[in-house]
C-alpha atoms as a PDB file:
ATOM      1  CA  UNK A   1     -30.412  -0.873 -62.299  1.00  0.00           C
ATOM      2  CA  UNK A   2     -29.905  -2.161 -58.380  1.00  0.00           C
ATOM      3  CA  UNK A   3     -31.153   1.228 -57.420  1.00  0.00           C
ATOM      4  CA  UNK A   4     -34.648   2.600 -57.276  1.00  0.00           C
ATOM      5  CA  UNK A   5     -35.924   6.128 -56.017  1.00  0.00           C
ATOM      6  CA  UNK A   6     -37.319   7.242 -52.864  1.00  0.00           C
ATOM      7  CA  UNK A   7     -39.580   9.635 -52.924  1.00  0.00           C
ATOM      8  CA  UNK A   8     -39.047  12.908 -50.993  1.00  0.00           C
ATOM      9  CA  UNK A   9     -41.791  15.125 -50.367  1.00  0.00           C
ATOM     10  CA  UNK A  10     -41.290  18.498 -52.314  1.00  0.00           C
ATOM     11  CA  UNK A  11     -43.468  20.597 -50.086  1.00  0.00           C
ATOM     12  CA  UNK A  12     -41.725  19.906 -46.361  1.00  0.00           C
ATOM     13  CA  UNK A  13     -38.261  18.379 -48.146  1.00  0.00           C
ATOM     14  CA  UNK A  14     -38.342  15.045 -45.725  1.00  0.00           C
ATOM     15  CA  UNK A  15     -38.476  11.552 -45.987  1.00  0.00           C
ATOM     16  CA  UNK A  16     -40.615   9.120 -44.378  1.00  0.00           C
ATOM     17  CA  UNK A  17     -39.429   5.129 -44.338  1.00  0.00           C
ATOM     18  CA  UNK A  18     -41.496   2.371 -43.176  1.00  0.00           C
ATOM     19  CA  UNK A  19     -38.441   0.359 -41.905  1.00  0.00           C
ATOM     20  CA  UNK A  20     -40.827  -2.675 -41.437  1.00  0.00           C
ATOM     21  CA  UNK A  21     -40.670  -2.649 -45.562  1.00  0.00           C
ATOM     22  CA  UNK A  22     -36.847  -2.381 -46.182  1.00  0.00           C
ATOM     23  CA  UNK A  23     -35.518  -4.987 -44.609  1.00  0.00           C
ATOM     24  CA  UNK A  24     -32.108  -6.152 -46.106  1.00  0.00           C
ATOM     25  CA  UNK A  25     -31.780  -2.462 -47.990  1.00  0.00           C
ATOM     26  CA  UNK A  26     -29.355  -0.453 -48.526  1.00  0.00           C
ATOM     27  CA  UNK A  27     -30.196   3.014 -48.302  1.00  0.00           C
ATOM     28  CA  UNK A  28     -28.255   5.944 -49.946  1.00  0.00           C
ATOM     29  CA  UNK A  29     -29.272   9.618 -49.213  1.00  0.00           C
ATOM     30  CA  UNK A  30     -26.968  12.927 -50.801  1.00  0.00           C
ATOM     31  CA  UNK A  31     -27.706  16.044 -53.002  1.00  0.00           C
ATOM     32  CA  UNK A  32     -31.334  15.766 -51.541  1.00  0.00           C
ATOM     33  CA  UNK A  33     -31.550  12.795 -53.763  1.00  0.00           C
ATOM     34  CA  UNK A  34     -32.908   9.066 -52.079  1.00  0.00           C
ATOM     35  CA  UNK A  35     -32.363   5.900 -53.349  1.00  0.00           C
ATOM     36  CA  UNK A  36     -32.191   2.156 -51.930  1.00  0.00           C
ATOM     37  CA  UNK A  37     -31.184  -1.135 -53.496  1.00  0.00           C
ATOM     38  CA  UNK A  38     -31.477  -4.914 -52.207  1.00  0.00           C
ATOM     39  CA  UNK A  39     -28.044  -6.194 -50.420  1.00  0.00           C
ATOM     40  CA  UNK A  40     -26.806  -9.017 -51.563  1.00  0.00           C
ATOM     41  CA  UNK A  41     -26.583 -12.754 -49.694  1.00  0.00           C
ATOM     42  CA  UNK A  42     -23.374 -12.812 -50.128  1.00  0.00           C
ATOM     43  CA  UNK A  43     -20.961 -10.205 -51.053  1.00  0.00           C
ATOM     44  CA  UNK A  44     -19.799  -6.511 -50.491  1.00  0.00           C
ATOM     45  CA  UNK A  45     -21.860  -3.290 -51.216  1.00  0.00           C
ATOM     46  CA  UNK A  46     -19.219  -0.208 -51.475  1.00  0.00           C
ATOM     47  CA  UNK A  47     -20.304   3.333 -51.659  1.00  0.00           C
ATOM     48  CA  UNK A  48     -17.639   5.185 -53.681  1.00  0.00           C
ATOM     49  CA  UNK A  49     -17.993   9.290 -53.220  1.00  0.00           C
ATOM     50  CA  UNK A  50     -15.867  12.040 -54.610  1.00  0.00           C
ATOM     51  CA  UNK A  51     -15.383  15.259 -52.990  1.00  0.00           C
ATOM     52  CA  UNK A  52     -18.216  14.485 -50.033  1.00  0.00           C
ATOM     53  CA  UNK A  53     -20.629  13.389 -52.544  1.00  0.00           C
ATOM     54  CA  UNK A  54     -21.832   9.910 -53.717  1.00  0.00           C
ATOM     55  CA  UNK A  55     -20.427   9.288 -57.279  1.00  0.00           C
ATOM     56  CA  UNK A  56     -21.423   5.315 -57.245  1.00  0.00           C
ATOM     57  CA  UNK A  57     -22.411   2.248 -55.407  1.00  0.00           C
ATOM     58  CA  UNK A  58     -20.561  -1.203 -56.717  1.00  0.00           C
ATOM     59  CA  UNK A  59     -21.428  -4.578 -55.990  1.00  0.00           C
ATOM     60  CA  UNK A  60     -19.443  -7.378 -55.397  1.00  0.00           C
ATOM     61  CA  UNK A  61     -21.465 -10.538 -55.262  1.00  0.00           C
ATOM     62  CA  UNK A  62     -20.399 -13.880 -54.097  1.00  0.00           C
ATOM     63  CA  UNK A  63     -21.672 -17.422 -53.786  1.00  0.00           C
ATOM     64  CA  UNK A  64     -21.102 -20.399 -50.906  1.00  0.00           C
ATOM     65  CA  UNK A  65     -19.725 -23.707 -52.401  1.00  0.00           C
END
């Protein structure tokens, strides 16, 4: 899978993000869940929710000729 945890701190709830180490990421936060994925050179990343809450991210990936 594209997506990979982030960890959230259980005792004080937050998340900390060195932004210097996610460059070209897509991060996706709801339901106190984290999770970020690599974008893609080319292409479209959609975030599909369902009643106010993320249900899936798709990926639609293209190439230059």
């Amino acid at each position: 899978m594209r997506l990979t945890d982030l960890i959230i701190d259980p005792s004080t709830m937050r998340l900390e993000l060195d932004i210097m180490e996610l460059n070209n990421k897509a991060i996706v936060i709801c339901n106190g869940k984290a999770k970020v994925a690599d974008l893609p050179q080319h292409g479209e990343t959609k975030i599909i929710t369902h009643q106010g809450k993320v249900k899936r991210v798709k990926w639609d990936e293209g190439e230059e000729f």
